[in-house]
Structure formats: C-alpha cells, structure tokens
C-alpha atoms as a PDB file:
ATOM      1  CA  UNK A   1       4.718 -11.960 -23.760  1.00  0.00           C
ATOM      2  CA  UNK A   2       4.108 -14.658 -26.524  1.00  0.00           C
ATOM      3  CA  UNK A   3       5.189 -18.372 -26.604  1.00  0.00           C
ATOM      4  CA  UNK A   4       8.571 -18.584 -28.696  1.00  0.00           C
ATOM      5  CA  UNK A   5       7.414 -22.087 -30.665  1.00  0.00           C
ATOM      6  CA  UNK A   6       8.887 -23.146 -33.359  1.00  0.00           C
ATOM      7  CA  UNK A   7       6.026 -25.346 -35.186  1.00  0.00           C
ATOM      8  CA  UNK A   8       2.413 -26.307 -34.591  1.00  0.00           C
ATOM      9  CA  UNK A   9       3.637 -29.262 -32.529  1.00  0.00           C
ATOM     10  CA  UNK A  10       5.878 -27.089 -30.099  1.00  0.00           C
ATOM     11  CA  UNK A  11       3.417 -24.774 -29.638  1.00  0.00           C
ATOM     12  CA  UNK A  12       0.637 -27.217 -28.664  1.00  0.00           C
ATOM     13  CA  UNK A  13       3.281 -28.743 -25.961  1.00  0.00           C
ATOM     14  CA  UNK A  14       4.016 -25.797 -24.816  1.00  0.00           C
ATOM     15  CA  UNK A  15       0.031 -24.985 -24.281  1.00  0.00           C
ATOM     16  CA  UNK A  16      -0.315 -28.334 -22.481  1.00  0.00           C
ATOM     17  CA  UNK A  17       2.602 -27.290 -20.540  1.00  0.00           C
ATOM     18  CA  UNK A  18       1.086 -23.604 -19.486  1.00  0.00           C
ATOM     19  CA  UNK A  19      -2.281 -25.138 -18.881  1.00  0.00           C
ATOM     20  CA  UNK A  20      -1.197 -27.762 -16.751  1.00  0.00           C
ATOM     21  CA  UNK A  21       0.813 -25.583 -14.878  1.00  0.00           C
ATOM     22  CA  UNK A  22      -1.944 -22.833 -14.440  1.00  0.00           C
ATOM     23  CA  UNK A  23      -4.561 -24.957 -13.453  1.00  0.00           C
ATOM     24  CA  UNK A  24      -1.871 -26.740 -10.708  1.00  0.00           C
ATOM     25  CA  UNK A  25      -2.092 -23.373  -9.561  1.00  0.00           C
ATOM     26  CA  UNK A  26      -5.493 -22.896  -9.832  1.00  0.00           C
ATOM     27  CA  UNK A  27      -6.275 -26.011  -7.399  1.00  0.00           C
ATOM     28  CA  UNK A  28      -3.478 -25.139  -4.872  1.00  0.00           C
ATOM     29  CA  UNK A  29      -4.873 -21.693  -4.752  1.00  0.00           C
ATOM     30  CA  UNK A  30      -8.700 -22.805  -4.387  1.00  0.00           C
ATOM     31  CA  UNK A  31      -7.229 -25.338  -1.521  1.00  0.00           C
ATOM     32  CA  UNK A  32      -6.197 -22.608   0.376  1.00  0.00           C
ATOM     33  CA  UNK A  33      -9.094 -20.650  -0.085  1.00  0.00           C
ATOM     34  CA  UNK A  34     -11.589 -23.576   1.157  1.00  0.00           C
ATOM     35  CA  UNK A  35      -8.498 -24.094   4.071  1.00  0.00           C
ATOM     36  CA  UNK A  36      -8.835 -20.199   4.946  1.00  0.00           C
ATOM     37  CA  UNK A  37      -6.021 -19.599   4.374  1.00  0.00           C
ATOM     38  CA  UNK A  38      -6.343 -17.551   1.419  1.00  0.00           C
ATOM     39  CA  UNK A  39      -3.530 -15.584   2.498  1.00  0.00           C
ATOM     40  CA  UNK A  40      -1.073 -18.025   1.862  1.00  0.00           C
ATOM     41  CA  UNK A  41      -2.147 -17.685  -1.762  1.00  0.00           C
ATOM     42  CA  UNK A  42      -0.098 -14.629  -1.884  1.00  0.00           C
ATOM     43  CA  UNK A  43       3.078 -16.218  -2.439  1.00  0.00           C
ATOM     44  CA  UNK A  44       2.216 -17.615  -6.402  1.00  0.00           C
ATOM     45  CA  UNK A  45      -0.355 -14.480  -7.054  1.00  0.00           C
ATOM     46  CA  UNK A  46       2.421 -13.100  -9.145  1.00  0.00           C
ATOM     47  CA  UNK A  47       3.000 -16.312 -11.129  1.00  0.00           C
ATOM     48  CA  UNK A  48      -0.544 -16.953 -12.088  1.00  0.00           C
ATOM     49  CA  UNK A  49      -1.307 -13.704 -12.878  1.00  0.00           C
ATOM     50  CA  UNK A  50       1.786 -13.911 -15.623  1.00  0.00           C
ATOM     51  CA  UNK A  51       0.748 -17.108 -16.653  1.00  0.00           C
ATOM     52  CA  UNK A  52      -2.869 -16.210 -16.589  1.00  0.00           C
ATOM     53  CA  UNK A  53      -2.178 -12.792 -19.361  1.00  0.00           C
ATOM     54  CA  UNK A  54       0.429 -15.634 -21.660  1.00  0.00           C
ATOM     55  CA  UNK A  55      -2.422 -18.071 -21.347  1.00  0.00           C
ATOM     56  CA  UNK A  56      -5.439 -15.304 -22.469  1.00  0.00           C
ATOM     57  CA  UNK A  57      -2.940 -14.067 -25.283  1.00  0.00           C
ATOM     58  CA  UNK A  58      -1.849 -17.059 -26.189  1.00  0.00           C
ATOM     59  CA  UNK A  59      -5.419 -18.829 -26.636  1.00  0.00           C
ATOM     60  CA  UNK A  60      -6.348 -15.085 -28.697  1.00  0.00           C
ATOM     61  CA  UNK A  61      -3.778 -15.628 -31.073  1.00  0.00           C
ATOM     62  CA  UNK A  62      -4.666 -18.999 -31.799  1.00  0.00           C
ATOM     63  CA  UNK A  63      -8.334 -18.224 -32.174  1.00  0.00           C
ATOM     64  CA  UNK A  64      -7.471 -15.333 -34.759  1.00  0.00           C
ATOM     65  CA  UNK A  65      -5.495 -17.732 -36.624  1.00  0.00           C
ATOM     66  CA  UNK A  66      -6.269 -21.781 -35.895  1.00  0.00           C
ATOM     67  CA  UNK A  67      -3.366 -22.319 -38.374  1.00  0.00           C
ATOM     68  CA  UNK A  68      -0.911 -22.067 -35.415  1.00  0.00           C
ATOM     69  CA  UNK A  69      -2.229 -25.275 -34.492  1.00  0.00           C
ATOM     70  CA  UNK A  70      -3.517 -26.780 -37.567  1.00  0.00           C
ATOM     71  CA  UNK A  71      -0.807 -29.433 -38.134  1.00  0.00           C
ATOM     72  CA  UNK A  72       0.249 -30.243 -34.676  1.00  0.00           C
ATOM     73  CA  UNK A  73      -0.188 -34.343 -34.158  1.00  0.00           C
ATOM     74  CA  UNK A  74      -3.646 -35.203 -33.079  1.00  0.00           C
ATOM     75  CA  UNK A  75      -2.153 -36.836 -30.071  1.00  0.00           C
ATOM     76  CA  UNK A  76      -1.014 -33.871 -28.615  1.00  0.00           C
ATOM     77  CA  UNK A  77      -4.147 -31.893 -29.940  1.00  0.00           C
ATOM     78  CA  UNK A  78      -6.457 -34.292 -27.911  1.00  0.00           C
ATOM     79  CA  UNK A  79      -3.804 -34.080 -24.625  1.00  0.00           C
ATOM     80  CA  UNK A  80      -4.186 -30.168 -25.303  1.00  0.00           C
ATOM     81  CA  UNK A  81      -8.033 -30.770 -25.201  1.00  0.00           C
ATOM     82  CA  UNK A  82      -7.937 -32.578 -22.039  1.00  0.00           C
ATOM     83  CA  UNK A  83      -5.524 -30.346 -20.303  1.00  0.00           C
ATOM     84  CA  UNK A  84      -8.374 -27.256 -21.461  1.00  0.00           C
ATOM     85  CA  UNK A  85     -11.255 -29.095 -19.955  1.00  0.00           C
ATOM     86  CA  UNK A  86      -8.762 -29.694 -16.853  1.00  0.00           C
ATOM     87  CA  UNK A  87      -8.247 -26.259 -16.587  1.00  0.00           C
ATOM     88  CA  UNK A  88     -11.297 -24.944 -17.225  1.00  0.00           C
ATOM     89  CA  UNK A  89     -12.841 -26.835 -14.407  1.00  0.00           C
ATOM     90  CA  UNK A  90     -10.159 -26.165 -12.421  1.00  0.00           C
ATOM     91  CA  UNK A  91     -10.723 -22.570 -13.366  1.00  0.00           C
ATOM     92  CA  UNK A  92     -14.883 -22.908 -11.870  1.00  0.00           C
ATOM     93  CA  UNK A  93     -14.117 -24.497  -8.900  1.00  0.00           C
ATOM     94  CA  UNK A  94     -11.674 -20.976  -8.121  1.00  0.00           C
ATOM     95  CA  UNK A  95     -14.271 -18.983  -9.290  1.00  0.00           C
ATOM     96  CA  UNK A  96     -16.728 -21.072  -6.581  1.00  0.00           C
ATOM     97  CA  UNK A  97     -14.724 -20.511  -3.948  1.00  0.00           C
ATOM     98  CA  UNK A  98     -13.141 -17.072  -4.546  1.00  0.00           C
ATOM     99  CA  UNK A  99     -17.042 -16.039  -4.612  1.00  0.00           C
ATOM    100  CA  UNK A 100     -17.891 -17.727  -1.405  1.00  0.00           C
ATOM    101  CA  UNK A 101     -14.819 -15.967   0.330  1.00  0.00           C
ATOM    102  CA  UNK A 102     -16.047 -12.492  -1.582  1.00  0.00           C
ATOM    103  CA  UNK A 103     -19.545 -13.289   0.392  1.00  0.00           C
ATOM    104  CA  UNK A 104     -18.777 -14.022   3.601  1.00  0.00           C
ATOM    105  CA  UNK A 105     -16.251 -11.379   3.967  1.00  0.00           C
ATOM    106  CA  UNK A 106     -18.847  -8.549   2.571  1.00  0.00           C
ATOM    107  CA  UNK A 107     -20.664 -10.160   4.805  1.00  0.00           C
ATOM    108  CA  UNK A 108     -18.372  -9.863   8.067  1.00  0.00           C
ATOM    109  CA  UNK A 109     -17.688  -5.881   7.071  1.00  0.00           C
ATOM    110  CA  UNK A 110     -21.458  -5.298   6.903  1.00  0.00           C
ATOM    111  CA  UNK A 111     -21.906  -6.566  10.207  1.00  0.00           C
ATOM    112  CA  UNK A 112     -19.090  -4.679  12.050  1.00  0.00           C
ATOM    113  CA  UNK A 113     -19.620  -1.924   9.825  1.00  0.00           C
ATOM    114  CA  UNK A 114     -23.386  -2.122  11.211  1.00  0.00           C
ATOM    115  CA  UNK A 115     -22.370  -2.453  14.972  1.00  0.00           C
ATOM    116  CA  UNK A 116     -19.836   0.549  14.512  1.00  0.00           C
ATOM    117  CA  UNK A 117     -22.819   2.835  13.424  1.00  0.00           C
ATOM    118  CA  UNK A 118     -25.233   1.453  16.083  1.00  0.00           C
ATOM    119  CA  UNK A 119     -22.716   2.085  18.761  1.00  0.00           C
ATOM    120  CA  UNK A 120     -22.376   5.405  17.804  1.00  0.00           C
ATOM    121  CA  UNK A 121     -25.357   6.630  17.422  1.00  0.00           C
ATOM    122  CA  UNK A 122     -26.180   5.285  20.738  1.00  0.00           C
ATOM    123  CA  UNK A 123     -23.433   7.606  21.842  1.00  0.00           C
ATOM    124  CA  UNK A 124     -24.467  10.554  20.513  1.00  0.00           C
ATOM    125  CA  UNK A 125     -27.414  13.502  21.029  1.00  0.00           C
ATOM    126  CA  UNK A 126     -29.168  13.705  24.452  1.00  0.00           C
ATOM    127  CA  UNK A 127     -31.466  11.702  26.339  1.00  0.00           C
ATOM    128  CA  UNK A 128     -34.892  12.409  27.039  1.00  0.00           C
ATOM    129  CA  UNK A 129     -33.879  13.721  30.656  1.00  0.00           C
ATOM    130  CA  UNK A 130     -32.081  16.107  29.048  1.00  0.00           C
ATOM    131  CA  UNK A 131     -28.302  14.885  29.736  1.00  0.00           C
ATOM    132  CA  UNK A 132     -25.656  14.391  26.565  1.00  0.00           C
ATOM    133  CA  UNK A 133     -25.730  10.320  26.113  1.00  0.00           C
ATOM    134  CA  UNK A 134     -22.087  10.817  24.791  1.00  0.00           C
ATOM    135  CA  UNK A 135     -20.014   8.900  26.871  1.00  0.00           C
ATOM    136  CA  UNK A 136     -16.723  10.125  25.729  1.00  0.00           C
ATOM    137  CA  UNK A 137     -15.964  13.463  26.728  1.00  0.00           C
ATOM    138  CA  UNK A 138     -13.585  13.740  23.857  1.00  0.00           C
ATOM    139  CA  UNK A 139     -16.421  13.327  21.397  1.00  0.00           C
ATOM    140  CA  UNK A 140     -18.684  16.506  22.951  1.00  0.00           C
ATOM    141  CA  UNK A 141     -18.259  19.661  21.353  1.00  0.00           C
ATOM    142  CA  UNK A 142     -18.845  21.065  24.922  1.00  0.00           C
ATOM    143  CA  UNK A 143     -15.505  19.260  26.335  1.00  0.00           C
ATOM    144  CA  UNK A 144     -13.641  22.634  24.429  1.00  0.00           C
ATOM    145  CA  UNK A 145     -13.705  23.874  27.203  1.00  0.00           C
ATOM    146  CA  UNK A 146     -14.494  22.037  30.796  1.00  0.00           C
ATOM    147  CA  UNK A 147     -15.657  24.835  32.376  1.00  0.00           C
ATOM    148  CA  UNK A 148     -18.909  25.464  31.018  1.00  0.00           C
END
C-alpha cells in the first residue's frame, strides 16, 4: 500500500503524519516492554506492523526518486526532518528494550531448560548399589510388566 498524495506538499504531511504516528507507537510499545508487560503490546502489533511496511515503502520510493519531495515547502520538509529524527530514536530505544526482553527471556528458558535436563538425568540409569534411580515407575522400561 502507497500514500495516495496529491503533490510534494501532501505527501510530506502525510509522512509527518505516518511518522508521528509510528513512533507514538513505538514509545507506547517500548513502555510496556520496560513495564513487563509486553503482552499488552499485542493489541496495536497489527497497526504498526501496517504502518511499519507503508513507512519502509514509502521512504523507498522517495529515495528512488527525491522528486516526490523536491518542491514540498521547506517548513514542512524541516517538520518532516524532525519527526525522522523523532522516530528514529524512538525506533533505538524499541530496539534497546525489545533486546533486553530477547535476553532475559533466552535467559529464563536456558535455565529451566537446564534444570529439566539435570532432573532427569538424576532420574535415570542405576545407582552404584545396583538399584534403578528412576523414581517414576512409569518412566522404567521394566514397569511393562510388574511382575518381573
């Protein structure tokens, strides 16, 4: 999907206008995430993502062809400018966080993913008296049959 603009003018507004919204997005969403509540995030995930693709087509298009914007006013090239940087820090500061949630949840699976094994293996084989450490009888392929 493509911005419908009709000049150079309309399209930079309507830039300013996607940007601002975006990075509003961006913030609320990097709120959450530093809240932990990054589930609540959920909610807008489809409207950034939309926004995000216009956005990255959008700033393409203009980059293939700088004419789109080449006699928009310079007042509303320099409030495009600022909303940019806006975003673009906006966009760092979600990248900051989304990587610090990334880490300390690896982190949290590695750890129960470590205590699963080591609990397990403690379960399993036989002991040095000679006796099946297993403490679930389900788990033993002897419990086939009880009788043995």
């Amino acid at each position: 999907m493509a911005l419908a603009a009709h000049d150079a003018n309309d399209r930079a507004q309507q830039m300013i206008s996607l940007s601002n919204r975006l990075t509003g997005l961006l913030v609320k969403e990097t709120e959450l995430f530093l809240a932990r509540t990054p589930q609540e995030a959920a909610g807008f995930a489809e409207e950034k993502g939309q926004l995000a693709r216009i956005y990255r087509n959008e700033t393409s298009r203009i980059a293939r062809d700088p004419a789109l914007l080449a006699s928009a006013d310079a007042a509303l090239k320099s409030d495009l400018r600022a909303a940019t940087i806006k975003f673009n820090t906006a966009l760092e500061s979600n990248h900051r966080a989304t990587n610090s949630i990334r880490t300390i949840t690896q982190g949290m699976v590695h750890s129960v993913a470590t205590e699963v094994a080591k609990t397990r293996a403690a379960k399993t084989g036989y002991g040095a008296n000679g006796t099946n450490n297993n403490t679930s009888r389900a788990m033993s392929a002897i419990t086939l049959d009880q009788k043995i």
